[in-house]
Protein backbone atom coordinates (compact mmCIF):
# COMPACT_ATOMS: atom_id res chain seq x y z
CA UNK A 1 -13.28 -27.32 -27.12
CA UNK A 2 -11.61 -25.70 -30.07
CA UNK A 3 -12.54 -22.56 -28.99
CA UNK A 4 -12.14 -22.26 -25.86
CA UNK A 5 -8.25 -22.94 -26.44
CA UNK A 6 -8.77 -20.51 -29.04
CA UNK A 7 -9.85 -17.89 -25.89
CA UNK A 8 -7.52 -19.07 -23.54
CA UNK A 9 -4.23 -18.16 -26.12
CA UNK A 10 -6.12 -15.14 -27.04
CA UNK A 11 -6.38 -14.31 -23.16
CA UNK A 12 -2.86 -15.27 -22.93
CA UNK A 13 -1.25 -13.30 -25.64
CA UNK A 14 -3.76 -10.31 -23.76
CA UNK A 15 -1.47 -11.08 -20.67
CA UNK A 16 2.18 -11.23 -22.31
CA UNK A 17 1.35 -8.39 -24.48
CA UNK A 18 0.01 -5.89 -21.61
CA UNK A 19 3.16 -6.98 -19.62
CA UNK A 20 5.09 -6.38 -22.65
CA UNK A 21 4.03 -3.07 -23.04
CA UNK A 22 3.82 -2.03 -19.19
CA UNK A 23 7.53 -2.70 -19.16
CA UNK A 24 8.17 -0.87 -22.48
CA UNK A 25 6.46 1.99 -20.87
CA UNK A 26 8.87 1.05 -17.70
CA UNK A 27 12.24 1.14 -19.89
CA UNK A 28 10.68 4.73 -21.69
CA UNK A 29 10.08 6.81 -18.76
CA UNK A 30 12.43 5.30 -15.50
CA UNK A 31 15.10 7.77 -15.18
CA UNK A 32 16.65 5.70 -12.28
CA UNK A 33 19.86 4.86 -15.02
CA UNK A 34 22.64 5.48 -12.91
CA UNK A 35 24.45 4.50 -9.71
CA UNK A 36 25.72 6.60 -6.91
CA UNK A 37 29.13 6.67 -6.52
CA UNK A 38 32.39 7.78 -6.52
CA UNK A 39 32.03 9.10 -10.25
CA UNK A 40 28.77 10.48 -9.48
CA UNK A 41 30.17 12.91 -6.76
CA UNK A 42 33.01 14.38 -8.91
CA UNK A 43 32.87 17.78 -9.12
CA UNK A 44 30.07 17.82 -6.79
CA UNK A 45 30.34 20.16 -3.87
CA UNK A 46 29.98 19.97 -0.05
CA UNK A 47 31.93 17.05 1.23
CA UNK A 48 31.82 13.11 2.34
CA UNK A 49 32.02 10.65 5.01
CA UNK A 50 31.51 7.20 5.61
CA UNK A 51 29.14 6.33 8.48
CA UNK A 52 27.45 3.02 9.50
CA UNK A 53 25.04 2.78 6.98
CA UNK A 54 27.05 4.31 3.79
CA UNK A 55 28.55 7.33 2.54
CA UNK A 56 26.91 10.38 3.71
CA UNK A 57 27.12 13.81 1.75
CA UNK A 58 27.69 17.25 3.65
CA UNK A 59 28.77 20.35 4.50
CA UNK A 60 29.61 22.90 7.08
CA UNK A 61 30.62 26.29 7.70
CA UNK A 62 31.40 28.68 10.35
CA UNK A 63 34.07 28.74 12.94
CA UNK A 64 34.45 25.64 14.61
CA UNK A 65 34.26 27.67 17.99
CA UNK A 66 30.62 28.56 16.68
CA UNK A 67 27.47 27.10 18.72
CA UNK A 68 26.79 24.13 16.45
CA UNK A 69 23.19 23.97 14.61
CA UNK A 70 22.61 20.88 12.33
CA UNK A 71 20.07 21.52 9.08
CA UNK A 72 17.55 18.38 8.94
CA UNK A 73 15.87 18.51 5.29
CA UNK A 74 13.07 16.91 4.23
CA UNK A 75 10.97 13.80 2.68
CA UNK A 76 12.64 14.26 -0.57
CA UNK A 77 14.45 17.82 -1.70
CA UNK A 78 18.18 17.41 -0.17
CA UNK A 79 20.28 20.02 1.80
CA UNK A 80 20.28 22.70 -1.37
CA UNK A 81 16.69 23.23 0.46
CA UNK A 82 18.29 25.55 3.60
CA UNK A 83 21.43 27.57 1.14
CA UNK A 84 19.70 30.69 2.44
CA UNK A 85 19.42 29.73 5.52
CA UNK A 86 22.83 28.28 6.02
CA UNK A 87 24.41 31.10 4.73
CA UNK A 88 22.46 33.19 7.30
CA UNK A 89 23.76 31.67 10.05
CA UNK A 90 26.89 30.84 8.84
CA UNK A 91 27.46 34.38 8.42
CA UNK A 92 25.81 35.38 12.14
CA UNK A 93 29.20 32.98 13.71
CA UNK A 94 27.87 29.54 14.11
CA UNK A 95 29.02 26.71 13.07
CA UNK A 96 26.26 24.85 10.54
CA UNK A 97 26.37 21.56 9.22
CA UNK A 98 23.56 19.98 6.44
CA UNK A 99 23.35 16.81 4.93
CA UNK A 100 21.61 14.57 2.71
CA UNK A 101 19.40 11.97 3.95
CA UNK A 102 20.42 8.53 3.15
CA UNK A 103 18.56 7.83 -0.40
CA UNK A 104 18.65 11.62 -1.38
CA UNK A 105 21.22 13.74 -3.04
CA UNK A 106 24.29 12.59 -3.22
CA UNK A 107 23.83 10.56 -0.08
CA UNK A 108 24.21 6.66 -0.79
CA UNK A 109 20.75 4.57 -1.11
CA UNK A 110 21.71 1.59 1.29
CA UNK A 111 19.33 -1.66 0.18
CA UNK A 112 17.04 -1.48 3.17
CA UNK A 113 14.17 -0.53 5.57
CA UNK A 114 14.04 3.29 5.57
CA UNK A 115 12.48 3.50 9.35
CA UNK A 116 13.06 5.99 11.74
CA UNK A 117 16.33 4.24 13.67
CA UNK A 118 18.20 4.93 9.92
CA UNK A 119 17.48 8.23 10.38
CA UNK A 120 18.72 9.01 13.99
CA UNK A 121 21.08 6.71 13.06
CA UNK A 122 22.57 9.00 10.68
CA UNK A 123 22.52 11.97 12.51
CA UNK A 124 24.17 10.34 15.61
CA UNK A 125 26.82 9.42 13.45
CA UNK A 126 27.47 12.19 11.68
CA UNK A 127 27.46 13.88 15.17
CA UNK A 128 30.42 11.59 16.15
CA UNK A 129 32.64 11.40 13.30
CA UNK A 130 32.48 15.81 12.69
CA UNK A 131 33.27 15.62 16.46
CA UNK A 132 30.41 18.06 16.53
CA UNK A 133 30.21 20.16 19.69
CA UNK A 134 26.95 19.13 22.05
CA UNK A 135 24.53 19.80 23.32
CA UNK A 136 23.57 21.46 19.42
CA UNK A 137 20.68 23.05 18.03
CA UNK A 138 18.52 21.28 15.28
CA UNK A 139 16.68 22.55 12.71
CA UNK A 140 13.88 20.45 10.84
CA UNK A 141 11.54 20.98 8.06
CA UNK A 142 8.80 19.37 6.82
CA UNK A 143 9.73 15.39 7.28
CA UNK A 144 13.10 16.81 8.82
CA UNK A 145 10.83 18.24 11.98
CA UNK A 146 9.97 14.40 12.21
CA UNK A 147 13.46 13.14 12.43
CA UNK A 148 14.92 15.98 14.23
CA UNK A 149 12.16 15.25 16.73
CA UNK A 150 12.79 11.61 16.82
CA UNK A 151 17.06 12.24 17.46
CA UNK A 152 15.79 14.58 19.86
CA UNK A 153 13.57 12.13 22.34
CA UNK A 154 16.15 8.97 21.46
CA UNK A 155 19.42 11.59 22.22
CA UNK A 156 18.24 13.98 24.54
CA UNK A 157 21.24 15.46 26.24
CA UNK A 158 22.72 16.39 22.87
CA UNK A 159 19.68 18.58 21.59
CA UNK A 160 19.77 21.77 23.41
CA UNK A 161 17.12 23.80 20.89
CA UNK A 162 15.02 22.29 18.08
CA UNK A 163 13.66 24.69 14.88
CA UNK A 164 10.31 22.78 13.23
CA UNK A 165 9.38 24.19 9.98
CA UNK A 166 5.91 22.82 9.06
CA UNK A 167 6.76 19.56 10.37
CA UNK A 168 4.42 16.54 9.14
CA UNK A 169 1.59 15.61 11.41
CA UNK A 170 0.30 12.98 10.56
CA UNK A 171 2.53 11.12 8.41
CA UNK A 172 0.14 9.14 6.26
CA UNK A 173 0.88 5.32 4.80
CA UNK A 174 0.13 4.39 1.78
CA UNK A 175 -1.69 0.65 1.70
CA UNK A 176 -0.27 0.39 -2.13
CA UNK A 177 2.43 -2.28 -2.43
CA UNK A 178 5.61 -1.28 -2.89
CA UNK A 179 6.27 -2.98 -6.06
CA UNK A 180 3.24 -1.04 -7.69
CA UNK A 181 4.24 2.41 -6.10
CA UNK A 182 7.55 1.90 -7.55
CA UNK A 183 6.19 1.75 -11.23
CA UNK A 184 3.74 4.25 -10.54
CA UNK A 185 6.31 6.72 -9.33
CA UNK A 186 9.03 5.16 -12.73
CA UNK A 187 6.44 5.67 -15.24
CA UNK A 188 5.16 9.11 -13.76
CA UNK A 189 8.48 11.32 -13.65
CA UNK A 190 7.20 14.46 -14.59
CA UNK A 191 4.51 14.70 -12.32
CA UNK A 192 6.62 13.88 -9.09
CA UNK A 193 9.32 16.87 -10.72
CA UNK A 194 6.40 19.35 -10.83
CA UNK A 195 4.86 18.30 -7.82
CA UNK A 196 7.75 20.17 -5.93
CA UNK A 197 6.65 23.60 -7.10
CA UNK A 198 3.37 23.11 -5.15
CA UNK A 199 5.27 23.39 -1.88
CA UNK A 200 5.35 27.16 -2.83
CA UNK A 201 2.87 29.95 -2.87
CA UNK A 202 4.44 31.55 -5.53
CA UNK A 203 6.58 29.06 -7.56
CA UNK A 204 7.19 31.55 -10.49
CA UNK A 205 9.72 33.04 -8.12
CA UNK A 206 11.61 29.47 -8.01
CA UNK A 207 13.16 29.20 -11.43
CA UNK A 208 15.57 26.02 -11.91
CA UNK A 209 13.91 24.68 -8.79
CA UNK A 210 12.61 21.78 -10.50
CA UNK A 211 15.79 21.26 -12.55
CA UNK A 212 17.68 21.44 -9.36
CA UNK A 213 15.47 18.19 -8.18
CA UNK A 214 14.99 15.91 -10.87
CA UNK A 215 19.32 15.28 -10.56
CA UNK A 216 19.01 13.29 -7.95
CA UNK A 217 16.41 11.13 -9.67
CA UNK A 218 18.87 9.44 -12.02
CA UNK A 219 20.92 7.47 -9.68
CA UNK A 220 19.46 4.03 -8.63
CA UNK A 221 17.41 4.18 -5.16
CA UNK A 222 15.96 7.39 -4.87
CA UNK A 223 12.12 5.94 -5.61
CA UNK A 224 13.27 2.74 -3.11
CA UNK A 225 14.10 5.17 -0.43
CA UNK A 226 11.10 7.51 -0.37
CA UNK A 227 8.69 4.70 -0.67
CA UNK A 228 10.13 2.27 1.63
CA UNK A 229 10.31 5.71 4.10
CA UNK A 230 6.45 5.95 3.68
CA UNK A 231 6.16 2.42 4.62
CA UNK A 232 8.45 2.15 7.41
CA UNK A 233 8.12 5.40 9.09
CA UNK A 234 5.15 5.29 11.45
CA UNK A 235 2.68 7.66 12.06
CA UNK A 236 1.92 6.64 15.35
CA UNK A 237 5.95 7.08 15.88
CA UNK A 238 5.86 10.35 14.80
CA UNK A 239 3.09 11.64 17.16
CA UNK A 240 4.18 9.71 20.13
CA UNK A 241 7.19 11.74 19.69
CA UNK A 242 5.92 14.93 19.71
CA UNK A 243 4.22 14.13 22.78
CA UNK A 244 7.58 12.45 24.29
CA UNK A 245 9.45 15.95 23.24
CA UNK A 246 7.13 17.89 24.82
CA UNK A 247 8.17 15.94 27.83
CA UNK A 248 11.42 17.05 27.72
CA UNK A 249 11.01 20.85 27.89
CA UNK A 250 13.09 21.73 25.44
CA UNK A 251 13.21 25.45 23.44
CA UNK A 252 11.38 25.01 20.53
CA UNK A 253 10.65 27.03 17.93
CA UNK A 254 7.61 26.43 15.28
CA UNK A 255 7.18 28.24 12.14
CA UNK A 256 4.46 27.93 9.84
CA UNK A 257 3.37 29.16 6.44
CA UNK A 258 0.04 30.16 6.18
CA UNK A 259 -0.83 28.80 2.98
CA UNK A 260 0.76 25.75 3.43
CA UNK A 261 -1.07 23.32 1.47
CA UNK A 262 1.74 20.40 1.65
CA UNK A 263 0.99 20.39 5.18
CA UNK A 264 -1.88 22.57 6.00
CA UNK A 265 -1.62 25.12 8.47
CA UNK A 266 -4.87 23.63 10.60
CA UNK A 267 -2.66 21.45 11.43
CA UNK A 268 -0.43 23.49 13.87
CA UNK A 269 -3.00 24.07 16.07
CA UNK A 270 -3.16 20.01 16.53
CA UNK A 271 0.11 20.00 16.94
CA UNK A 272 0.53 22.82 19.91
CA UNK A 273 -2.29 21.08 21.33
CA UNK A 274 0.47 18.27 22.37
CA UNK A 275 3.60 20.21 22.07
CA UNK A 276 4.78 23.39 24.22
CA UNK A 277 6.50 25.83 21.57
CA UNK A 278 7.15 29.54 20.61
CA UNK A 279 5.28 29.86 17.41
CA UNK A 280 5.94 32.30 14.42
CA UNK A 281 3.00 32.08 11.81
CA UNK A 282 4.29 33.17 8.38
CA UNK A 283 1.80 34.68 5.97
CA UNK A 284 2.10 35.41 2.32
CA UNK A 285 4.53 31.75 2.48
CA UNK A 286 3.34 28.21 1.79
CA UNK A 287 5.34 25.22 2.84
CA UNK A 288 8.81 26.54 2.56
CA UNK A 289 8.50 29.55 4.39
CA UNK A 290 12.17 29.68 5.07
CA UNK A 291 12.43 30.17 0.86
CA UNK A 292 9.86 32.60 0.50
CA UNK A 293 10.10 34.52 3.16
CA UNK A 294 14.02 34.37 3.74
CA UNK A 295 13.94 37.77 5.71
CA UNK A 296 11.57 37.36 8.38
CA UNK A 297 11.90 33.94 9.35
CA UNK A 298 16.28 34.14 9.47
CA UNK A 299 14.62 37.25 11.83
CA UNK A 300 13.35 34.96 13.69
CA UNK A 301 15.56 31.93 14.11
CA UNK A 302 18.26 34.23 15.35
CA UNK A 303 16.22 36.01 17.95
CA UNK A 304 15.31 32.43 19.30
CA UNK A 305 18.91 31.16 19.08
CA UNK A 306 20.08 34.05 20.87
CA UNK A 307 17.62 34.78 23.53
């Protein structure tokens, strides 16, 4: 009898010292310190409005007489992702407006389900309160070409063109709890920082890249957004979409990197098997073909918005 209670505190103080040291480990590496907020945004730039769901962060450019063209970014790198290509169009007359997903940036990181209705939410609201001129075109890449495509089939009349830039297909869910993706992700900073370089063919040509990313990973709700986004965005939704677009005959444009290993090539033959679109294949370029291959593919958005 003795010793069994002797195992059972043994097992016990096991148990409370594990815990202890999981959440040391916790305290050590979370970078999630701060809160988003007014103080956080100082001498930020871009610009801010409230919508429905929180403070959104922005900006535009080009004359307001300009053909409007709103920049969708994607799961997780905010709207510093298009500068080249906002610049490029900014300078060809339109008028171009990017933003930061709700939970990314400088965006706020409302306590909630991240499912696709936030999303179009946000851009419909944005759309309203910028008094943006419609129908517009919208450009998405990666997990943007999801939500661009989802505001598209939800708010048809307002979507005149849509740009896809190696848009996900599938969108996979993890069957992890939340709770334990959340540590995973706390405890694991460095290799969700570095993890962004792989999105690249050549990352050496990216310097500050990763600095650029790991900002946004201090304020409170970042990890809550991207993994409640992976829960509550789903994959079904996104391909029934695609299939619901290609309804609508809309202009579409599709570029591709080659090399894409983020979301492999292969997979936009699966995806012109259900969706109707002018397709530019990039080679030498991996998943952010728009980055490493600035020149060609600006080529090529402006012949499509023009034509």
């Amino acid at each position: 009898m003795k010793s069994s209670r002797i195992l059972l505190y043994s097992l016990l103080m096991l148990v409370v010292l594990g815990g202890l040291g999981l959440y040391l480990v916790y305290r050590i590496k979370n970078m999630e310190t701060a809160l988003m907020g007014e103080e956080a945004r100082k001498n930020t730039t871009g610009q801010y409005i409230t919508l429905s769901d929180g403070v959104t962060h922005y900006e535009s450019g080009g004359p307001d007489t300009g053909r409007v063209i709103l920049l969708v970014h994607g799961f997780s790198v905010p709207y510093y992702i298009w500068n080249i290509t906002f610049d490029s169009l900014v300078n060809r007359g339109y008028h171009v407006v990017r933003y930061d997903e709700y939970g990314r940036g400088y965006s706020d990181r409302p306590d909630r389900d991240y499912t696709p209705d936030l999303y179009t939410r946000q851009i419909s609201d944005l759309i309203g309160a910028l008094h943006l001129k419609t129908p517009l075109t919208l450009m998405g890449v990666s997990f943007g070409g999801a939500v661009a495509t989802d505001f598209a089939v939800h708010y048809p009349s307002q979507v005149s063109k849509l740009v896809l830039e190696d848009p996900v297909f599938p969108f996979v869910q993890p069957g992890t709890p939340a709770c334990i993706l959340n540590y995973i992700q706390a405890v694991q900073p460095e290799k969700q920082i570095s993890g962004q370089l792989t999105d690249f063919k050549y990352p050496e040509h990216f310097a500050g890249w990763t600095d650029l990313y790991k900002v946004q990973m201090g304020y409170k709700g970042f990890r809550q957004a991207l993994i409640s986004t992976r829960l509550h965005y789903p994959g079904n939704t996104i391909l029934s979409n695609y299939r619901a677009l290609d309804s609508l005959h809309k202009s579409i444009l599709l570029i591709w990197g080659k090399e894409d290993h983020t979301v492999p090539y292969t997979y936009s033959d699966s995806l012109r098997k259900i969706l109707h679109t002018s397709f530019f294949p990039v080679g030498d370029a991996a998943h952010l073909p728009h980055l490493e291959k600035p020149k060609q593919v600006n080529q090529q958005i402006l012949s499509f918005l023009e034509n």
